[in-house]
Protein backbone atom coordinates (compact mmCIF):
# COMPACT_ATOMS: atom_id res chain seq x y z
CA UNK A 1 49.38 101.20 -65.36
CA UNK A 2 52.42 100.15 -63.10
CA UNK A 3 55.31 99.16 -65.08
CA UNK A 4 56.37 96.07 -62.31
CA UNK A 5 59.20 94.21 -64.30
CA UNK A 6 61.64 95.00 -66.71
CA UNK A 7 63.52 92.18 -68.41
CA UNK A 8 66.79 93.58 -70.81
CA UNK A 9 67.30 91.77 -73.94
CA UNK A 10 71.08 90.30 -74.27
CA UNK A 11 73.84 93.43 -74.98
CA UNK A 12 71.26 96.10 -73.43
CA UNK A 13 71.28 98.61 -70.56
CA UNK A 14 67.97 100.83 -69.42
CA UNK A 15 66.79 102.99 -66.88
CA UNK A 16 63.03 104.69 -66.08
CA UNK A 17 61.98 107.60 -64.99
CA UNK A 18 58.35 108.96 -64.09
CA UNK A 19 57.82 112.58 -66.12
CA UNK A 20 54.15 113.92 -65.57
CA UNK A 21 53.00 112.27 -69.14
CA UNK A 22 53.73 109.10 -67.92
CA UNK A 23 57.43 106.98 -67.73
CA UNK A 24 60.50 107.80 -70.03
CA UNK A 25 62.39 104.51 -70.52
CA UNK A 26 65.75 104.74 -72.19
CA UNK A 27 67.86 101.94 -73.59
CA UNK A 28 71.85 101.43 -74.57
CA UNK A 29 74.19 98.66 -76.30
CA UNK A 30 77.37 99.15 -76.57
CA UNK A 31 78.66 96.93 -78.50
CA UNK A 32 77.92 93.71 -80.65
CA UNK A 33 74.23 94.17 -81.03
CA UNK A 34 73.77 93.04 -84.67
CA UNK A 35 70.14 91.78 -87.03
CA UNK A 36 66.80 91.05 -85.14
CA UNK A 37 67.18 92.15 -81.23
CA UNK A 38 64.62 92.12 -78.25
CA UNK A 39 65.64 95.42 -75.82
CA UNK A 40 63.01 94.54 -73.34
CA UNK A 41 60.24 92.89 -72.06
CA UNK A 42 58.16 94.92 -69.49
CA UNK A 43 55.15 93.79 -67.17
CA UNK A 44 52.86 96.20 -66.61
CA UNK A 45 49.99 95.84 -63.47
CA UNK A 46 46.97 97.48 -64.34
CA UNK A 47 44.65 99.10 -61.96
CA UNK A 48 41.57 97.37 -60.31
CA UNK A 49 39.55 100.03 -61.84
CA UNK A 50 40.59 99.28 -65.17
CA UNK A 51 38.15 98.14 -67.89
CA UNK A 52 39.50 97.43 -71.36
CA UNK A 53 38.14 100.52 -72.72
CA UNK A 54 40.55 102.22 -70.59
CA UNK A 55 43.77 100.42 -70.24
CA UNK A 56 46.29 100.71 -73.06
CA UNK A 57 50.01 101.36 -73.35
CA UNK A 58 51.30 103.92 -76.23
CA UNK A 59 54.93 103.60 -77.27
CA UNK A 60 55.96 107.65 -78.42
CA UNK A 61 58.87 108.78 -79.09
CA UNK A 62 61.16 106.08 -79.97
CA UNK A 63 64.08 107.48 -81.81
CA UNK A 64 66.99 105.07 -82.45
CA UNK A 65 70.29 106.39 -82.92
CA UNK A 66 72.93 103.61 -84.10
CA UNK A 67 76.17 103.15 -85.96
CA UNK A 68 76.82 100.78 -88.80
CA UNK A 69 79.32 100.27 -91.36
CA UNK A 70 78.76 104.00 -93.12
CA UNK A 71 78.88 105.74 -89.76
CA UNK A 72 75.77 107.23 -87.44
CA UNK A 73 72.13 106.95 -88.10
CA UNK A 74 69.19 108.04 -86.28
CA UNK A 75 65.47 106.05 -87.18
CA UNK A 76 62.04 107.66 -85.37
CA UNK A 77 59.18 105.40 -85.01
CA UNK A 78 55.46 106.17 -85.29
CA UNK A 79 53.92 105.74 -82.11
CA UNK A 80 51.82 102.63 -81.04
CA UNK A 81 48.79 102.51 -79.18
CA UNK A 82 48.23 98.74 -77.97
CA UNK A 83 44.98 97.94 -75.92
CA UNK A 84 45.12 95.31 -73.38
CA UNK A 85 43.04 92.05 -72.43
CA UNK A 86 42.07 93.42 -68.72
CA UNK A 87 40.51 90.45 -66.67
CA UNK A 88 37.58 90.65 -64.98
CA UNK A 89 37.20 91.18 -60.78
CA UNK A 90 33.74 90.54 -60.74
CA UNK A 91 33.09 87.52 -58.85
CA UNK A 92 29.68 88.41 -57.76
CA UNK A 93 26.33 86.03 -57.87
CA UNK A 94 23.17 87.67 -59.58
CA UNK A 95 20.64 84.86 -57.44
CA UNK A 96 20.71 81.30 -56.28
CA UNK A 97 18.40 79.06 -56.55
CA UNK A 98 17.29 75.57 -54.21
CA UNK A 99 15.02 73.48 -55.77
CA UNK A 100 14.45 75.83 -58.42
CA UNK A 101 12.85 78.26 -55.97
CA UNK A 102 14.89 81.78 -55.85
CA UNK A 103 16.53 82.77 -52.56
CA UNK A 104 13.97 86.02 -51.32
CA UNK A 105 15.53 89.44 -50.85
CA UNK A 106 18.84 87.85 -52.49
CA UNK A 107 21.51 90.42 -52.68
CA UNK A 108 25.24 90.16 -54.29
CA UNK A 109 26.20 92.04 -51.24
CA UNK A 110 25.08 89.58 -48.80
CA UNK A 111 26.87 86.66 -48.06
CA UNK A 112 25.13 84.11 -45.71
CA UNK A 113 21.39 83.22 -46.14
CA UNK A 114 19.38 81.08 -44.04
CA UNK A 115 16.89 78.75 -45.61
CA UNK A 116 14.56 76.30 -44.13
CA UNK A 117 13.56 72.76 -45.80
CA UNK A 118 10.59 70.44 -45.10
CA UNK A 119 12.05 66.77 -43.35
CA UNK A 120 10.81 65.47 -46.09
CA UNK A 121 13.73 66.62 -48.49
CA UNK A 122 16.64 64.67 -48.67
CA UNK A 123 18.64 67.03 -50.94
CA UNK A 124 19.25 69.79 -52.46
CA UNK A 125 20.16 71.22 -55.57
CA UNK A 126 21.69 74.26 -55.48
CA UNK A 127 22.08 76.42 -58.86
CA UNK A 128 23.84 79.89 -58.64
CA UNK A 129 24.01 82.58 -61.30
CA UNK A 130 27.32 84.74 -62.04
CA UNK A 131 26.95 88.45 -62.65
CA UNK A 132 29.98 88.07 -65.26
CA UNK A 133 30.05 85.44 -67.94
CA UNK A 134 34.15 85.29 -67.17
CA UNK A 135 33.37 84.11 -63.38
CA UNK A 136 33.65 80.43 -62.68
CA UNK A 137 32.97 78.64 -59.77
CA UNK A 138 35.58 76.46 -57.72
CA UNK A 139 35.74 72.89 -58.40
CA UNK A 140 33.26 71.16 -55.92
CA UNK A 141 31.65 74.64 -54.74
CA UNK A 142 29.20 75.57 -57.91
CA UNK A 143 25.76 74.12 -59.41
CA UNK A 144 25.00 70.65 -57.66
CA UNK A 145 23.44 68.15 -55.34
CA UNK A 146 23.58 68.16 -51.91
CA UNK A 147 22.98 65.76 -49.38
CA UNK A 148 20.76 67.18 -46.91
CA UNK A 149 20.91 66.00 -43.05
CA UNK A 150 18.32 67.08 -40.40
CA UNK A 151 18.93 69.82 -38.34
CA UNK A 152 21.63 72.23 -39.27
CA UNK A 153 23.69 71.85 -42.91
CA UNK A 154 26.02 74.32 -44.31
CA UNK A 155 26.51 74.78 -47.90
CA UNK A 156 29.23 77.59 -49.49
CA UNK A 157 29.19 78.06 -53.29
CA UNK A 158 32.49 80.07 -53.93
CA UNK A 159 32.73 82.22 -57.26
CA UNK A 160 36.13 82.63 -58.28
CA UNK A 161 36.64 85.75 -61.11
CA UNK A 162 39.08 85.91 -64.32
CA UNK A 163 41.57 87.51 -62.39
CA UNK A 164 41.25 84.77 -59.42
CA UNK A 165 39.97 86.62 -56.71
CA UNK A 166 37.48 84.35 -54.90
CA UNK A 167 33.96 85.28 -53.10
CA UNK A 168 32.10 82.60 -50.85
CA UNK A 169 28.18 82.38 -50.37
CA UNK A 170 27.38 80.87 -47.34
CA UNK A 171 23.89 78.82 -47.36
CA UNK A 172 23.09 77.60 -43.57
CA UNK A 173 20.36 74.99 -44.66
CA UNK A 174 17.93 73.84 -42.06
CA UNK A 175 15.95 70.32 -42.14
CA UNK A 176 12.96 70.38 -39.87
């Protein structure tokens, strides 16, 4: 994890530092902060390798130190452990299909298949197959029916993951 952004709540100052069990952040108010107060908000990137059994942020440590109307107090938390909702990068296919017949040899790896058709087929309907149930395909590129001319036709089908990274399938569709 990257912390990316850190937003202070009203009457707050803060500063981070990197130590070698992670980042130290440390907050101050002066003056005026009274009742129910938000310090921070803080975006955090998480690494493309991340699944969400791995990516969690603990908050150790805290110890608040404050002054109220029968002098200084200091308050420790208990630390919190809070796992995050990591999207999904896979925007891989798992097979296509025209006409209900399986593309031979498909791989997720490869992105541009050549297929033949007989003259005699005027369309085509093409129905891919995402690897993760969080991929989606973009609107107009997915599971439909094409209009197929003769000679030389090219069809993309573009898979588009939970985190929005996009992959494009190239079908170069031949009528003969």
């Amino acid at each position: 994890l990257t912390l990316t952004k850190m937003e202070l709540g009203t009457g707050w100052t803060g500063e981070t530092k990197s130590v070698p069990t992670g980042n130290t952040i440390t907050f101050n108010s002066e003056a005026g902060v009274t009742g129910n107060t938000v310090v921070a908000t803080m975006v955090f990137k998480v690494n493309s390798s991340a699944t969400s059994n791995t990516a969690y942020i603990t908050l150790s440590g805290a110890t608040f130190n404050y002054k109220d109307g029968e002098g200084s107090a200091m308050k420790s938390l208990s630390p919190v452990t809070k796992n995050l909702k990591v999207k999904s990068s896979d925007n891989s296919l798992t097979g296509i299909k025209i006409n209900g017949k399986s593309i031979e040899e498909f791989s997720s790896d490869i992105l541009e298949y050549n297929v033949n058709v007989e003259s005699s087929v005027e369309t085509v309907k093409i129905q891919a197959t995402t690897h993760s149930s969080k991929a989606t395909f973009k609107a107009g590129f997915g599971n439909r029916e094409v209009p197929i001319n003769y000679g030389g036709n090219v069809v993309t089908i573009v898979v588009v993951s939970e985190r929005e990274n996009k992959k494009t399938y190239t079908l170069n569709i031949a009528r003969e």
